[in-house]
PDB file of N, CA and C in Angstrom:
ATOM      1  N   UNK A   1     147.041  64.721  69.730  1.00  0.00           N
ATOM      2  CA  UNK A   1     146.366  64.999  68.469  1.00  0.00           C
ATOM      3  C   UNK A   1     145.410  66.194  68.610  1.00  0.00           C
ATOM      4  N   UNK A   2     144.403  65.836  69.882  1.00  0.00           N
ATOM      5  CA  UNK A   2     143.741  67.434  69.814  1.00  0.00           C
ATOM      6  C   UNK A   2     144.827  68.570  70.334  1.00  0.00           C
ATOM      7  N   UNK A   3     145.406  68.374  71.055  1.00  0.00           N
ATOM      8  CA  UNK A   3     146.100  69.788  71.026  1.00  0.00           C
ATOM      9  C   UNK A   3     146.821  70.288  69.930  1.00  0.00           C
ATOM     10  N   UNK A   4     147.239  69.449  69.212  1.00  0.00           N
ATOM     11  CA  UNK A   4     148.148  69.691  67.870  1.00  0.00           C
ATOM     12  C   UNK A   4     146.599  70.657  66.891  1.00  0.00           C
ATOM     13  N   UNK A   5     145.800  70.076  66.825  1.00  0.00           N
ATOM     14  CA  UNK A   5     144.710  70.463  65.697  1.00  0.00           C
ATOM     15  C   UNK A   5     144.026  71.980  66.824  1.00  0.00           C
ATOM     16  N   UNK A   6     143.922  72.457  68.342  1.00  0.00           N
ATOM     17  CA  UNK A   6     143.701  73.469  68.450  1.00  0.00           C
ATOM     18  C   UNK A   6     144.837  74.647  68.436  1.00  0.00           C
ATOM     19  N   UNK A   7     146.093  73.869  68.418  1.00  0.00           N
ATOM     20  CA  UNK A   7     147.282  74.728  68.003  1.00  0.00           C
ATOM     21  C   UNK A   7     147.195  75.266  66.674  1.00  0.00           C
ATOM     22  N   UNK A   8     146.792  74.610  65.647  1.00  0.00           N
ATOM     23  CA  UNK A   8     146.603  74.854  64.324  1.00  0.00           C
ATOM     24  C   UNK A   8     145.472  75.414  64.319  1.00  0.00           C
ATOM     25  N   UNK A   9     144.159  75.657  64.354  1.00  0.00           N
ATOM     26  CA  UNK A   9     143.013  76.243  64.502  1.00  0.00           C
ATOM     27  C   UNK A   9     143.756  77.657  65.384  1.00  0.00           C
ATOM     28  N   UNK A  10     144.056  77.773  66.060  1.00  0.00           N
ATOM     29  CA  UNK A  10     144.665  78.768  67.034  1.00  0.00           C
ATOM     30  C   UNK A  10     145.428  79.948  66.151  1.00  0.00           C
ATOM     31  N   UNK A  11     146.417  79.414  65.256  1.00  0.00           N
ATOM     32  CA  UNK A  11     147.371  80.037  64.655  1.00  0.00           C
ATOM     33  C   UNK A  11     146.575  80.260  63.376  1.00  0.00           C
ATOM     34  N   UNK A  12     145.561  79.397  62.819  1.00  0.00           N
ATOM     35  CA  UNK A  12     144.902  80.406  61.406  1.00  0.00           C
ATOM     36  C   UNK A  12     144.128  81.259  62.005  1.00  0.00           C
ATOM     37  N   UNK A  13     143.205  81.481  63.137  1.00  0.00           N
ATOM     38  CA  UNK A  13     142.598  82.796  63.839  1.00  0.00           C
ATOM     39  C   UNK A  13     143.994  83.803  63.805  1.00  0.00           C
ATOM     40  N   UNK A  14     144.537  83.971  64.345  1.00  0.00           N
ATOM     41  CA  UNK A  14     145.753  84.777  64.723  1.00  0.00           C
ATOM     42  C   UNK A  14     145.929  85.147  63.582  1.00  0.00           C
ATOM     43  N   UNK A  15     146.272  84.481  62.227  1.00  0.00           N
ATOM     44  CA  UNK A  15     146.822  85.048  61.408  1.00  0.00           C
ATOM     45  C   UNK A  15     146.162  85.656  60.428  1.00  0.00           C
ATOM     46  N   UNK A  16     144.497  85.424  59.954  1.00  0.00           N
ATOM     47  CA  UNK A  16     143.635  86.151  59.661  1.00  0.00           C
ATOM     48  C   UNK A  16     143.215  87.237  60.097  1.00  0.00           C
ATOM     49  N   UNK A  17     143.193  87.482  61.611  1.00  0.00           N
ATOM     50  CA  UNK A  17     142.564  88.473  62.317  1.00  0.00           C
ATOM     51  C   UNK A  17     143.810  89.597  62.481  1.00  0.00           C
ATOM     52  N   UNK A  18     144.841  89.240  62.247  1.00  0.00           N
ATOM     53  CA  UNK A  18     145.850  90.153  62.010  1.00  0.00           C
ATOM     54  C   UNK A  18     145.770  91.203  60.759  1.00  0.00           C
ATOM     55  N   UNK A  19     145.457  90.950  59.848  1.00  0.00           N
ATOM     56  CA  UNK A  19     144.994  91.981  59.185  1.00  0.00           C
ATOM     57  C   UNK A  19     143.515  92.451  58.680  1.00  0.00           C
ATOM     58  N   UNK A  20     142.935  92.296  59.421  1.00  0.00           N
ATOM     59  CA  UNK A  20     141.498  93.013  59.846  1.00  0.00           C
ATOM     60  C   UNK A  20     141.746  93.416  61.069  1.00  0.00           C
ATOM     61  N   UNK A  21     141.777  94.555  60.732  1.00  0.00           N
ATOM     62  CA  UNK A  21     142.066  95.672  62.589  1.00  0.00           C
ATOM     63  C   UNK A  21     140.349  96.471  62.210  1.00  0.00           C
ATOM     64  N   UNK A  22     140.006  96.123  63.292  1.00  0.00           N
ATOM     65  CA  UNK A  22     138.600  96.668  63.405  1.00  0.00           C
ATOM     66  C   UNK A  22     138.879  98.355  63.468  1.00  0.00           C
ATOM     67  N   UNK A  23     139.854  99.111  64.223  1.00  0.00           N
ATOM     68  CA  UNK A  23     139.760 100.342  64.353  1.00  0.00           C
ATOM     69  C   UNK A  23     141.340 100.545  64.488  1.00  0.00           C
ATOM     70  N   UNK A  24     141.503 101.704  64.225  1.00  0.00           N
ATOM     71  CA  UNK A  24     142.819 102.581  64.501  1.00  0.00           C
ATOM     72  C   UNK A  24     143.200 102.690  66.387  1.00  0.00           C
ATOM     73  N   UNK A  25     144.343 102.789  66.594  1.00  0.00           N
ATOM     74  CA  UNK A  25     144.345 102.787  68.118  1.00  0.00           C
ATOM     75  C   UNK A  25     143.513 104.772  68.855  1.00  0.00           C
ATOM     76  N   UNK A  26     143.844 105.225  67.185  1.00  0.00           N
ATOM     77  CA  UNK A  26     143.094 106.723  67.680  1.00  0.00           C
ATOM     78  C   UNK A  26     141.489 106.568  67.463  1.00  0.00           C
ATOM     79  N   UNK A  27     141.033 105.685  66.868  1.00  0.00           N
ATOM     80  CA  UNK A  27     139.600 105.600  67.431  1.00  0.00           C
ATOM     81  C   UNK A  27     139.583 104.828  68.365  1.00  0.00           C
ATOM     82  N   UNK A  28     140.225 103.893  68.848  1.00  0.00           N
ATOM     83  CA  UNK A  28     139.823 103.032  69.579  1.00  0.00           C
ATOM     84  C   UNK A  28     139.811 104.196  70.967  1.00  0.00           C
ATOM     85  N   UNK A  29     141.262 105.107  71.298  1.00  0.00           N
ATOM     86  CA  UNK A  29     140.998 106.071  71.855  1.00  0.00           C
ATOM     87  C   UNK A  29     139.982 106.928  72.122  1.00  0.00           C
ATOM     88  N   UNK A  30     139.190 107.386  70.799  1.00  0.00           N
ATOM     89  CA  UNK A  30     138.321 108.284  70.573  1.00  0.00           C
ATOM     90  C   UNK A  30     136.900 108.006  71.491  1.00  0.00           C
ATOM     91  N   UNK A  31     136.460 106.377  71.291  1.00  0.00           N
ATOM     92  CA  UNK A  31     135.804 105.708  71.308  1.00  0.00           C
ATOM     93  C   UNK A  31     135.796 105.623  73.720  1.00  0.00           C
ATOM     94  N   UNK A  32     137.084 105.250  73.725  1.00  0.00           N
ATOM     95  CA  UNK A  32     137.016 105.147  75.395  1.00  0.00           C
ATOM     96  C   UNK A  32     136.648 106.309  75.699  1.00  0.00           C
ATOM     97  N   UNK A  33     137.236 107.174  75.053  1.00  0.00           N
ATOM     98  CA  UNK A  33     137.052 108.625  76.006  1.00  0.00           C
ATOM     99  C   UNK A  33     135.276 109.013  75.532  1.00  0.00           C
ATOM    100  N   UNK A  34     134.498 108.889  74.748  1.00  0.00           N
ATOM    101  CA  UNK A  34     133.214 109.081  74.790  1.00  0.00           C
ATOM    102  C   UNK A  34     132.538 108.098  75.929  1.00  0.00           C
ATOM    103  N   UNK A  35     132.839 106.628  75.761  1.00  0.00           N
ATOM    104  CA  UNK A  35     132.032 106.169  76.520  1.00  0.00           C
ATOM    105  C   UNK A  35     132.453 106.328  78.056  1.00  0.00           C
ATOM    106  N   UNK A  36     133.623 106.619  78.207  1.00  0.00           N
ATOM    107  CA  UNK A  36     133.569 107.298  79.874  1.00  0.00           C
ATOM    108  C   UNK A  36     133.231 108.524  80.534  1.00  0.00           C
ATOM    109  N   UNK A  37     132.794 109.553  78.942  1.00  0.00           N
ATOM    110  CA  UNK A  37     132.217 110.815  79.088  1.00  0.00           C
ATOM    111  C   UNK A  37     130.358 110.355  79.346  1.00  0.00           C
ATOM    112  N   UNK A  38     130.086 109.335  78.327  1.00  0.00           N
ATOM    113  CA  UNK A  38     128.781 109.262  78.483  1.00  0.00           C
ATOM    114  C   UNK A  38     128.607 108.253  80.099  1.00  0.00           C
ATOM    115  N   UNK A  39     129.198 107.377  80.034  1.00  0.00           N
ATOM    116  CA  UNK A  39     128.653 107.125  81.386  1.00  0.00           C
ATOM    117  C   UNK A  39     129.114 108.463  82.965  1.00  0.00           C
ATOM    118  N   UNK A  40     129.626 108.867  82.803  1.00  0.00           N
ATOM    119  CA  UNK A  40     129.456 109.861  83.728  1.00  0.00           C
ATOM    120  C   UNK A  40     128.391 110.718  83.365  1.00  0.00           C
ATOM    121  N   UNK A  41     127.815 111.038  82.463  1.00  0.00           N
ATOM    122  CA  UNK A  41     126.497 111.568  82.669  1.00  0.00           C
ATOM    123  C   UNK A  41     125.331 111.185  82.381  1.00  0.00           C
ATOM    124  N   UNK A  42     125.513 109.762  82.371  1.00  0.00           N
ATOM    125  CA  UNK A  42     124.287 109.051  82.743  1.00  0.00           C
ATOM    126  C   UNK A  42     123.607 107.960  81.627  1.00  0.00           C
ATOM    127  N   UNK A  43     124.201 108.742  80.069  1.00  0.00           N
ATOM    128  CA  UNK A  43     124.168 108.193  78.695  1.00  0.00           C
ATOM    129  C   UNK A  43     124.260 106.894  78.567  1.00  0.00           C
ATOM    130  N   UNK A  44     123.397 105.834  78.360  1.00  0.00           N
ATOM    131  CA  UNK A  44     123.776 104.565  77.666  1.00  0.00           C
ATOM    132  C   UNK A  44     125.147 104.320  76.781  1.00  0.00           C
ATOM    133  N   UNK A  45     126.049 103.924  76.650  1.00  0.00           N
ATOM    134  CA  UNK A  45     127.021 104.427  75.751  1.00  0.00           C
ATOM    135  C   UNK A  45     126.756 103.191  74.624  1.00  0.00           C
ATOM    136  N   UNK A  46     126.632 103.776  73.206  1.00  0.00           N
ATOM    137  CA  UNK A  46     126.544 102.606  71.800  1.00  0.00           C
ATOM    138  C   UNK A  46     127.330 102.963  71.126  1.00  0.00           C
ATOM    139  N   UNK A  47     128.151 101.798  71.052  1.00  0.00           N
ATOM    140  CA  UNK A  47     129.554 101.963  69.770  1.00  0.00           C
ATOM    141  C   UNK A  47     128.949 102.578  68.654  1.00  0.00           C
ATOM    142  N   UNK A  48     129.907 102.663  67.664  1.00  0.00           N
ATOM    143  CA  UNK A  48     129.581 102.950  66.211  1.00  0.00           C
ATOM    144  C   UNK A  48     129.318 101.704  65.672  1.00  0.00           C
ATOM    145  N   UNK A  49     129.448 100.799  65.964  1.00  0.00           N
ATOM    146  CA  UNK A  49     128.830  99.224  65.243  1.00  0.00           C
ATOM    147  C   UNK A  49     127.488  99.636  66.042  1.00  0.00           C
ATOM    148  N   UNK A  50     127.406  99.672  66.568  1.00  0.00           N
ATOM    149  CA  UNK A  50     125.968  99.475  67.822  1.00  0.00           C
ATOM    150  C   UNK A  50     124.859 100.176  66.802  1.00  0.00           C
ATOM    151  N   UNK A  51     125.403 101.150  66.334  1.00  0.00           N
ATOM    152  CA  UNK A  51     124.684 102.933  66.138  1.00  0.00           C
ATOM    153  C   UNK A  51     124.078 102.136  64.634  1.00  0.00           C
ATOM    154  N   UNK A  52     125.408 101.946  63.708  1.00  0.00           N
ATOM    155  CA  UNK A  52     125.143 101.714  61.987  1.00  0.00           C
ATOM    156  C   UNK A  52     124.350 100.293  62.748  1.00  0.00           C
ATOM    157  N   UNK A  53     124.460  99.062  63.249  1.00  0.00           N
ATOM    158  CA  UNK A  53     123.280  98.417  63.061  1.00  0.00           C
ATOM    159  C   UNK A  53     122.086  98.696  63.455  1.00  0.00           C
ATOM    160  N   UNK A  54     122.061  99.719  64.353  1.00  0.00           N
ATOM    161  CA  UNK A  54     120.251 100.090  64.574  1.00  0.00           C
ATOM    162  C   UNK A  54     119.729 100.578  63.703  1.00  0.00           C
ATOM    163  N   UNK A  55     121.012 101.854  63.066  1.00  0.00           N
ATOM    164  CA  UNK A  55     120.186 102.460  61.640  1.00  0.00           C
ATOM    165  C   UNK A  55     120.067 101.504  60.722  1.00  0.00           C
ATOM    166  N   UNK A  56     121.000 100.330  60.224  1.00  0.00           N
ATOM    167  CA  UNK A  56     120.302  99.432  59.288  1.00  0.00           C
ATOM    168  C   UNK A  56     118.928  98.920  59.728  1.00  0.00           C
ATOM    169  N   UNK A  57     118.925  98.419  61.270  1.00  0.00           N
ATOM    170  CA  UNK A  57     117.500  97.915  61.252  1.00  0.00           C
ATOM    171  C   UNK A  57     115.907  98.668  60.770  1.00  0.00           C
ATOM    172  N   UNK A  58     116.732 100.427  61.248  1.00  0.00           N
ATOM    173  CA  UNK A  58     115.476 100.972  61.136  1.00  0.00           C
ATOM    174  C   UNK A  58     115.210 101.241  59.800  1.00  0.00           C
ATOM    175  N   UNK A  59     116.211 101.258  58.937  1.00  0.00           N
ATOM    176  CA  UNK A  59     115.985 101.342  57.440  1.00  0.00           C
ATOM    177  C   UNK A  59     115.236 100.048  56.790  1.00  0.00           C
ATOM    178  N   UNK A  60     115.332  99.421  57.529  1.00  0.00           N
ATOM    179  CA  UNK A  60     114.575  97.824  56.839  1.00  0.00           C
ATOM    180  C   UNK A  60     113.186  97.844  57.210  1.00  0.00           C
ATOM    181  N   UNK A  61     113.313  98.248  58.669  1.00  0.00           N
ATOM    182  CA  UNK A  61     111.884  98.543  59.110  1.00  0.00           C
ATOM    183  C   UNK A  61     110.986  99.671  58.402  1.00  0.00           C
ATOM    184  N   UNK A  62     112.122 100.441  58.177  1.00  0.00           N
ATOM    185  CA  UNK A  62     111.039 101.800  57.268  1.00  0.00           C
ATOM    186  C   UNK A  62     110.377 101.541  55.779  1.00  0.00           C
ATOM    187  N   UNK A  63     111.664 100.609  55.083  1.00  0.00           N
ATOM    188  CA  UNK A  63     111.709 100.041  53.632  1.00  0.00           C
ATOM    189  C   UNK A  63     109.935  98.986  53.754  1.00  0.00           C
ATOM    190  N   UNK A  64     110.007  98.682  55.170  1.00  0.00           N
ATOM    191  CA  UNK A  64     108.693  97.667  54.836  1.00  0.00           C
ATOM    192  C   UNK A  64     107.921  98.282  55.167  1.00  0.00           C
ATOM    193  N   UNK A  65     107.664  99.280  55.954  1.00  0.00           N
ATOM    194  CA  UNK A  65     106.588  99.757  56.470  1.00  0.00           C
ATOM    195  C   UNK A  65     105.485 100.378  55.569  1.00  0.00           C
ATOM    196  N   UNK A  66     104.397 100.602  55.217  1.00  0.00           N
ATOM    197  CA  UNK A  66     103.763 101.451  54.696  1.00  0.00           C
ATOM    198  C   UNK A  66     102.271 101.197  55.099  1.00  0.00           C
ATOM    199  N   UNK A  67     101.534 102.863  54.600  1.00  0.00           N
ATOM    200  CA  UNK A  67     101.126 103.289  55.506  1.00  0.00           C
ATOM    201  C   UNK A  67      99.884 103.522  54.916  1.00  0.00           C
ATOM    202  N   UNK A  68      98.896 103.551  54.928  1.00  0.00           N
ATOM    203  CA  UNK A  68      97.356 103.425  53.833  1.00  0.00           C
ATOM    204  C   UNK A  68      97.156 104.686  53.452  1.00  0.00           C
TER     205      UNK A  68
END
């Protein structure tokens, strides 16, 4: 019975996540070849998810901030 119900849990992941492709295989490309450029010279490497959520944070942080 549980294996039957993680077989089924198993196969609706699979079949949802099949059409949400996070990236193209040419960014996904794009993407290795920066972060093996930045770690050879020393760079922290941050995805583009990494990047747009810091700028959302800092936009929230800026939206509240103010200043006398």
């Amino acid at each position: 019975m549980k294996f039957r119900l993680l077989v089924l849990a198993l196969g609706l992941v699979s079949l949802t996540g099949c059409s949400t492709v996070p990236m193209s295989y040419q960014e996904w490309r794009e993407e290795q070849d920066r972060r093996r450029s930045a770690v050879t010279t020393g760079i922290p490497f941050k995805s583009k998810r990494q990047l747009l959520a810091e700028g959302t944070e800092l936009q929230q942080i800026a939206a509240e901030t103010r200043f006398p």
